[in-house]
C-alpha atoms as a PDB file:
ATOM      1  CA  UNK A   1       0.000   0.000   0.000  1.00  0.00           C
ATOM      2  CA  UNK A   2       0.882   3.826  -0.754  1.00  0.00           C
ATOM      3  CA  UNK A   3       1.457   6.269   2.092  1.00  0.00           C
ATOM      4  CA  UNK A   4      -1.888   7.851   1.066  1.00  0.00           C
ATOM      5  CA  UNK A   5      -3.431   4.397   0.750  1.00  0.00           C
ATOM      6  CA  UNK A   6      -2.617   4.336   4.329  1.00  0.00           C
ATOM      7  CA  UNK A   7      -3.174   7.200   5.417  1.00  0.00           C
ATOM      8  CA  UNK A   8      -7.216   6.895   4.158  1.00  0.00           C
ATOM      9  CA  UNK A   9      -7.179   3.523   5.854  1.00  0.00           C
ATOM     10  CA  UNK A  10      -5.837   5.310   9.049  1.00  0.00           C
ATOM     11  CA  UNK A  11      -8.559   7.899   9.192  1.00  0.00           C
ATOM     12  CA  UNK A  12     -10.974   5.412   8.831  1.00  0.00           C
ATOM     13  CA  UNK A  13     -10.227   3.108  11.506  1.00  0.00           C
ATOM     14  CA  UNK A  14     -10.058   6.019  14.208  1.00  0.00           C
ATOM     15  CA  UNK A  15     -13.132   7.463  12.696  1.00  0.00           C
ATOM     16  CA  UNK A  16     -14.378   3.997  14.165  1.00  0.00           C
ATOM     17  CA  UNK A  17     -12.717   3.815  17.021  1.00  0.00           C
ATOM     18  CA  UNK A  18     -13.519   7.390  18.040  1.00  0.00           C
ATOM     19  CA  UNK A  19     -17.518   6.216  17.769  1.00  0.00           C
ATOM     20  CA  UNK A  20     -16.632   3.557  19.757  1.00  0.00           C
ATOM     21  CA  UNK A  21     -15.169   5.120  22.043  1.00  0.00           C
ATOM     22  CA  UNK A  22     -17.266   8.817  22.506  1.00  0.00           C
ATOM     23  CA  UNK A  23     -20.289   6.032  22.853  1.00  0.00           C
ATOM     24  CA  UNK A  24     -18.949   4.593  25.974  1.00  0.00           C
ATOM     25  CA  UNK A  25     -18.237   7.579  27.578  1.00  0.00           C
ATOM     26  CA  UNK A  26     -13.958   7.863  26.577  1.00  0.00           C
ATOM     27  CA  UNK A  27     -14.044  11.302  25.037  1.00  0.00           C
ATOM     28  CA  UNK A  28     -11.097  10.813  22.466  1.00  0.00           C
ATOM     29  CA  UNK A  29     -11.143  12.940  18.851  1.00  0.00           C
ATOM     30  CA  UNK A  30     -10.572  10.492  15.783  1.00  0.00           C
ATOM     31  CA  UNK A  31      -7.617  13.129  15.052  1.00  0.00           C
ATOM     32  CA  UNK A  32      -5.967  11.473  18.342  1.00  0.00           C
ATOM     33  CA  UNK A  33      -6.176   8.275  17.844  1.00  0.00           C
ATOM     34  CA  UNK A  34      -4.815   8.676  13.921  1.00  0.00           C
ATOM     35  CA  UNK A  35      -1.957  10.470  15.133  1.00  0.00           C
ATOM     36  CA  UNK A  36      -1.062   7.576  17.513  1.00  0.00           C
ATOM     37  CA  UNK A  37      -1.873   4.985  14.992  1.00  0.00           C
ATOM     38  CA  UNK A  38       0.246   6.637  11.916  1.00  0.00           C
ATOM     39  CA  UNK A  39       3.291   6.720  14.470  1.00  0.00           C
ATOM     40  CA  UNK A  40       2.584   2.817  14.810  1.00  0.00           C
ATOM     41  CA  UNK A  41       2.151   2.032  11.544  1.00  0.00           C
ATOM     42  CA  UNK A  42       5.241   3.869  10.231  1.00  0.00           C
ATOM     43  CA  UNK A  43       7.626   4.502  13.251  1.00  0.00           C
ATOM     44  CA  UNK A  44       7.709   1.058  15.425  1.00  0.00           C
ATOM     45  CA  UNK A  45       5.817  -1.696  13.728  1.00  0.00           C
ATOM     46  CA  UNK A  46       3.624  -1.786  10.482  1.00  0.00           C
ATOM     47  CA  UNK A  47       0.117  -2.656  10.697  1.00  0.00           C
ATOM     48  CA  UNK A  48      -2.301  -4.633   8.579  1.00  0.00           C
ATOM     49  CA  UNK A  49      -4.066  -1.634   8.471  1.00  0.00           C
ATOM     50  CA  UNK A  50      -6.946  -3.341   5.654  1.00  0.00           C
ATOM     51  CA  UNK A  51      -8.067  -6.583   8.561  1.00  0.00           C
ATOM     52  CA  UNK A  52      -7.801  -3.626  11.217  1.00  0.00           C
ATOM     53  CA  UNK A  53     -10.331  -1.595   9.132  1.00  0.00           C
ATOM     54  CA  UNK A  54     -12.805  -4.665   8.895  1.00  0.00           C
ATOM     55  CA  UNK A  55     -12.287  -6.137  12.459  1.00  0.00           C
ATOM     56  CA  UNK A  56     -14.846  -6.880  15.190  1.00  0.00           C
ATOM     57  CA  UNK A  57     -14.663  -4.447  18.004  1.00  0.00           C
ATOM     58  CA  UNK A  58     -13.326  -6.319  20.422  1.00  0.00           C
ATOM     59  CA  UNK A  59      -9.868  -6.929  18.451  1.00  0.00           C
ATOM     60  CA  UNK A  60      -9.981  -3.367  16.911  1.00  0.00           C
ATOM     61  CA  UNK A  61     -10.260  -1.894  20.347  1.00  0.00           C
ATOM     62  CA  UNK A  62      -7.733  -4.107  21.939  1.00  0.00           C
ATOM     63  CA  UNK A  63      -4.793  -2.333  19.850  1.00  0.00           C
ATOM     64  CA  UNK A  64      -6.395   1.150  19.593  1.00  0.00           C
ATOM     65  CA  UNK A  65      -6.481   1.130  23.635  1.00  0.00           C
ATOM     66  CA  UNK A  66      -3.207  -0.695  23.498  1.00  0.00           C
ATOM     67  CA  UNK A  67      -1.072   1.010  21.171  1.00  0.00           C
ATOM     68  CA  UNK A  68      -2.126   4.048  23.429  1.00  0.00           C
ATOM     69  CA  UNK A  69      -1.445   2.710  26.712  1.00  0.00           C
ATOM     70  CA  UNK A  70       1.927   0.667  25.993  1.00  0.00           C
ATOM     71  CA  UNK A  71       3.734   3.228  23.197  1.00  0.00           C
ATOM     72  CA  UNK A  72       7.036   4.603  24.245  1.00  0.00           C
ATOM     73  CA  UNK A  73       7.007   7.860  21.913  1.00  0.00           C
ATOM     74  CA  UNK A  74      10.607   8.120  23.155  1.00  0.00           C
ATOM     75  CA  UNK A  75      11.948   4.939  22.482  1.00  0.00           C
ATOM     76  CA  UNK A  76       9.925   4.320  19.466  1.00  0.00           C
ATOM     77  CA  UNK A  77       8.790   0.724  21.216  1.00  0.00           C
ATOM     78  CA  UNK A  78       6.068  -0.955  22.996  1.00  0.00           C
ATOM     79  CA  UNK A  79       5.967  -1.529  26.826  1.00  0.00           C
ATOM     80  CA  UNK A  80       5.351  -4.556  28.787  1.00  0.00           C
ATOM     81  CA  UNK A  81       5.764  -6.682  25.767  1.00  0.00           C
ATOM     82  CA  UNK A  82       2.771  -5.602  24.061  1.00  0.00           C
ATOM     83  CA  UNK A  83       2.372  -5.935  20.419  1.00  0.00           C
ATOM     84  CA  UNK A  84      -0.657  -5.484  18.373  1.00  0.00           C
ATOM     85  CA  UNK A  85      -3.218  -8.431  17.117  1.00  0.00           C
ATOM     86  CA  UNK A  86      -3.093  -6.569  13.544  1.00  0.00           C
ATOM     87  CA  UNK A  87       0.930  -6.258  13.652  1.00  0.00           C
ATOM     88  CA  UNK A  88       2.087  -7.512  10.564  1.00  0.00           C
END
């Protein structure tokens, strides 16, 4: 996929997740959770961005909530061993 492929596919998935989330009561902007995501994706370990996009909730939410939580901006790494279900 094309940076711009990915970035579309990006957007959509924390368009999603953003729902998900403002619906349960986690007030989080889509803008947020894209920013997070793209640093994933491109800066510490690529995502199948395409099964993300078509995932059940559960799964989806699991590395939106985890890539937040366990990121090291810093270090460019994941804490406590965590690595996505939709790492590639």
């Amino acid at each position: 996929m094309g940076l711009k492929e990915d970035n579309n596919l990006i957007r959509l998935i924390a368009d999603r997740a953003a729902r998900y989330s403002m619906a349960h009561g986690i007030q989080v902007g889509p803008e947020f959770i894209a920013s997070e995501l793209k640093t994933c994706h491109e800066e510490i370990c690529p995502l199948r961005l395409d099964a993300m996009l078509d995932a059940d909730v559960g799964n989806l939410m699991h590395d939106v909530y985890g890539i937040h939580q366990h990121m090291d901006i810093l270090d460019r790494s994941f804490r406590e061993c965590f690595r996505p279900r939709f790492a590639k």
